[in-house]
C-alpha atoms as a PDB file:
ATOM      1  CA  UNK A   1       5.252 -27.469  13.135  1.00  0.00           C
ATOM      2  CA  UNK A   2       4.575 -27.953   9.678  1.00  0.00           C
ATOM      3  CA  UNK A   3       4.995 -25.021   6.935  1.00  0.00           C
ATOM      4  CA  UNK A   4       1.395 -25.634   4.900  1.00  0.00           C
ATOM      5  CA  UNK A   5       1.772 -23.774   1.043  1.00  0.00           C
ATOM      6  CA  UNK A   6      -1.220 -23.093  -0.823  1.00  0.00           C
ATOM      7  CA  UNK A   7      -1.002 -22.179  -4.429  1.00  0.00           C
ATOM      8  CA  UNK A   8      -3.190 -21.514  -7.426  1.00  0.00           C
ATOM      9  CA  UNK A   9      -7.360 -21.183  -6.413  1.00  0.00           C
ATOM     10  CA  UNK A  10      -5.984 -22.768  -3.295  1.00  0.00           C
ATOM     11  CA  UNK A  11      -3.760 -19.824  -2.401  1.00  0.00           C
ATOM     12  CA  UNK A  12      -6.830 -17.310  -3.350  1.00  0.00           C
ATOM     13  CA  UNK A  13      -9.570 -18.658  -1.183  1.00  0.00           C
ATOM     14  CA  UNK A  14      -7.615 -18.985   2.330  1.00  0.00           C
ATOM     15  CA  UNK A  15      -6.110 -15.577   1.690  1.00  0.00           C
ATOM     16  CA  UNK A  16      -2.226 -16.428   2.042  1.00  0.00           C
ATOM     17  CA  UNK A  17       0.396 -18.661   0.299  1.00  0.00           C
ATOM     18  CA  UNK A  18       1.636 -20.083   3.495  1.00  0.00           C
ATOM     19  CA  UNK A  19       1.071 -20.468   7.312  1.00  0.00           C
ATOM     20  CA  UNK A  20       2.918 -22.379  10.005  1.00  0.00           C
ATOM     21  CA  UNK A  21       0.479 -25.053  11.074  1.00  0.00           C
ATOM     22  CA  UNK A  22       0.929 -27.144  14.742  1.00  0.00           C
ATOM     23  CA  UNK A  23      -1.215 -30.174  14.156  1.00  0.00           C
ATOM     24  CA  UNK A  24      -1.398 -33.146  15.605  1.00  0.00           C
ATOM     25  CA  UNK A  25      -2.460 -34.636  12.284  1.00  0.00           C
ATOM     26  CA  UNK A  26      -1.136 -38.559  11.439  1.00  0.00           C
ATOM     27  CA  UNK A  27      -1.496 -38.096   7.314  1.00  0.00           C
ATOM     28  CA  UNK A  28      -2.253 -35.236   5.374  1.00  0.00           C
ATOM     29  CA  UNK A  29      -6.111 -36.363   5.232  1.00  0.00           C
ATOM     30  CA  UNK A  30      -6.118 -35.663   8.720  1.00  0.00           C
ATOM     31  CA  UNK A  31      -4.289 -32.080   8.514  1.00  0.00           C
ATOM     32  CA  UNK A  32      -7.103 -31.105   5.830  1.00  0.00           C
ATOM     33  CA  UNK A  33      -9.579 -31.814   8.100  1.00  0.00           C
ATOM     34  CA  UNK A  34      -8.069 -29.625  11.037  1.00  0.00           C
ATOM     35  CA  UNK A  35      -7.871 -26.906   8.116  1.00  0.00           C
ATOM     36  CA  UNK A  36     -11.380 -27.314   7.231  1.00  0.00           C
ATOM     37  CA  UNK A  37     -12.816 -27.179  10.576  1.00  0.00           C
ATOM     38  CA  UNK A  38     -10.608 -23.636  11.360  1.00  0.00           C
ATOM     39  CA  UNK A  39     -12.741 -21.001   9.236  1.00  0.00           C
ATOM     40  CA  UNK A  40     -15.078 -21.035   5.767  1.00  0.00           C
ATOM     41  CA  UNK A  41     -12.618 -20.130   3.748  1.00  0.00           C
ATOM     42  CA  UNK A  42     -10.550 -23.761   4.680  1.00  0.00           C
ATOM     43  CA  UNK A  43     -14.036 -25.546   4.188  1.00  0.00           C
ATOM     44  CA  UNK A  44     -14.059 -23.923   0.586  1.00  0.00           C
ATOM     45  CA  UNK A  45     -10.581 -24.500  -0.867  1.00  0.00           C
ATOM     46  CA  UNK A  46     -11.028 -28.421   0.573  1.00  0.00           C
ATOM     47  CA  UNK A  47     -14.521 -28.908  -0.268  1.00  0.00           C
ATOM     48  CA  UNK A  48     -13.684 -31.195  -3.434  1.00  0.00           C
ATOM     49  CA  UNK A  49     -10.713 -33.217  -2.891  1.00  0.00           C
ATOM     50  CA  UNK A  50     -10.632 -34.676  -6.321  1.00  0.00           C
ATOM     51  CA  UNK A  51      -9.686 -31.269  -7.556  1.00  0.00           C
ATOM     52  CA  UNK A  52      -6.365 -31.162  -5.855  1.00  0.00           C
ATOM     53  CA  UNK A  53      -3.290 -32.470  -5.476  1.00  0.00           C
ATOM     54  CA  UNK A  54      -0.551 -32.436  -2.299  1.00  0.00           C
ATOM     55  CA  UNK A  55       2.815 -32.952  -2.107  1.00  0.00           C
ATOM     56  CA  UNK A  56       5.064 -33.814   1.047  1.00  0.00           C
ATOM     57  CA  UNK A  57       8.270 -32.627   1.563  1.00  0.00           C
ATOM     58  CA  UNK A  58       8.034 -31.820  -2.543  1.00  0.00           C
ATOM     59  CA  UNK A  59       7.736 -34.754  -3.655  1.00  0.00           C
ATOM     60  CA  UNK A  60       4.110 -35.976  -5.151  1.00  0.00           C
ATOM     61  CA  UNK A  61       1.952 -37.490  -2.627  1.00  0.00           C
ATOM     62  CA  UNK A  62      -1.707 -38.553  -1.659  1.00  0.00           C
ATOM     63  CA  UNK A  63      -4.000 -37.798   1.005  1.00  0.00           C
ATOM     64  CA  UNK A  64      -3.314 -40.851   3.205  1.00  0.00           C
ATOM     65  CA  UNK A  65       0.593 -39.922   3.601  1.00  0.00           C
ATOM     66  CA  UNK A  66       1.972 -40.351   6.583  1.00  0.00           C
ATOM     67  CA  UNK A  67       3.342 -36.721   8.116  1.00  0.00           C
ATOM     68  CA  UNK A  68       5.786 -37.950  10.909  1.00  0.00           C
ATOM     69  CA  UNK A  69       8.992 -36.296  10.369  1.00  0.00           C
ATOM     70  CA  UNK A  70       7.331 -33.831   7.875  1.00  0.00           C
ATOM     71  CA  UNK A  71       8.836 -30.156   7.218  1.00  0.00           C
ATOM     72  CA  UNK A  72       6.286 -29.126   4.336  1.00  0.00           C
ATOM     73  CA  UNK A  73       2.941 -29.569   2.847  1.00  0.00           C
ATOM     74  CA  UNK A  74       2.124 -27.977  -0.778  1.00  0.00           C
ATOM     75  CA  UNK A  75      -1.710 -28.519  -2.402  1.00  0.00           C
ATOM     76  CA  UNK A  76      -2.400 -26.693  -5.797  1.00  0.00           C
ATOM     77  CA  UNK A  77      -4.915 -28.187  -8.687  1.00  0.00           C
ATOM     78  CA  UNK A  78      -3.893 -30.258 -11.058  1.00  0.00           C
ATOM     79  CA  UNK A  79      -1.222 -29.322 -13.897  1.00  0.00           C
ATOM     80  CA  UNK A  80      -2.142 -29.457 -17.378  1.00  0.00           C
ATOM     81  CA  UNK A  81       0.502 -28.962 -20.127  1.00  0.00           C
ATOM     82  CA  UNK A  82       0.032 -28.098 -23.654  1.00  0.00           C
END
């Protein structure tokens, strides 16, 4: 089990700002598209990678990360500062 946390526009189009996901995913790629093929709302918040980022086990990762071993998942947009 993997805790999945959605925040931001992420967090608004599933519904929820975190679910307990059992996958059988091998890198977070792979858990997105087990999201995306649950419900709409998944296909929607994933539809455009490039517009967010994940991170694994909170630390700053990309989509081909490996999730063996794995306790959390976090995608949000992009930070700017100012």
């Amino acid at each position: 089990m993997i805790d999945v946390l959605y925040f931001a526009w992420v967090r608004e189009r599933i519904g929820f700002p975190k679910e307990r996901v059992e996958t059988t995913a091998a890198t977070v790629a792979d858990l997105v598209a087990e999201l995306k093929a649950r419900e709409p709302r998944y296909e929607a918040a994933f539809a455009d990678l490039t517009a967010l980022r994940v991170a694994v086990d909170q630390t700053l990762s990309t989509f081909d990360a490996p999730l063996a071993g794995v306790r959390e998942v976090a995608f949000f947009p992009p930070m700017t500062g100012g």
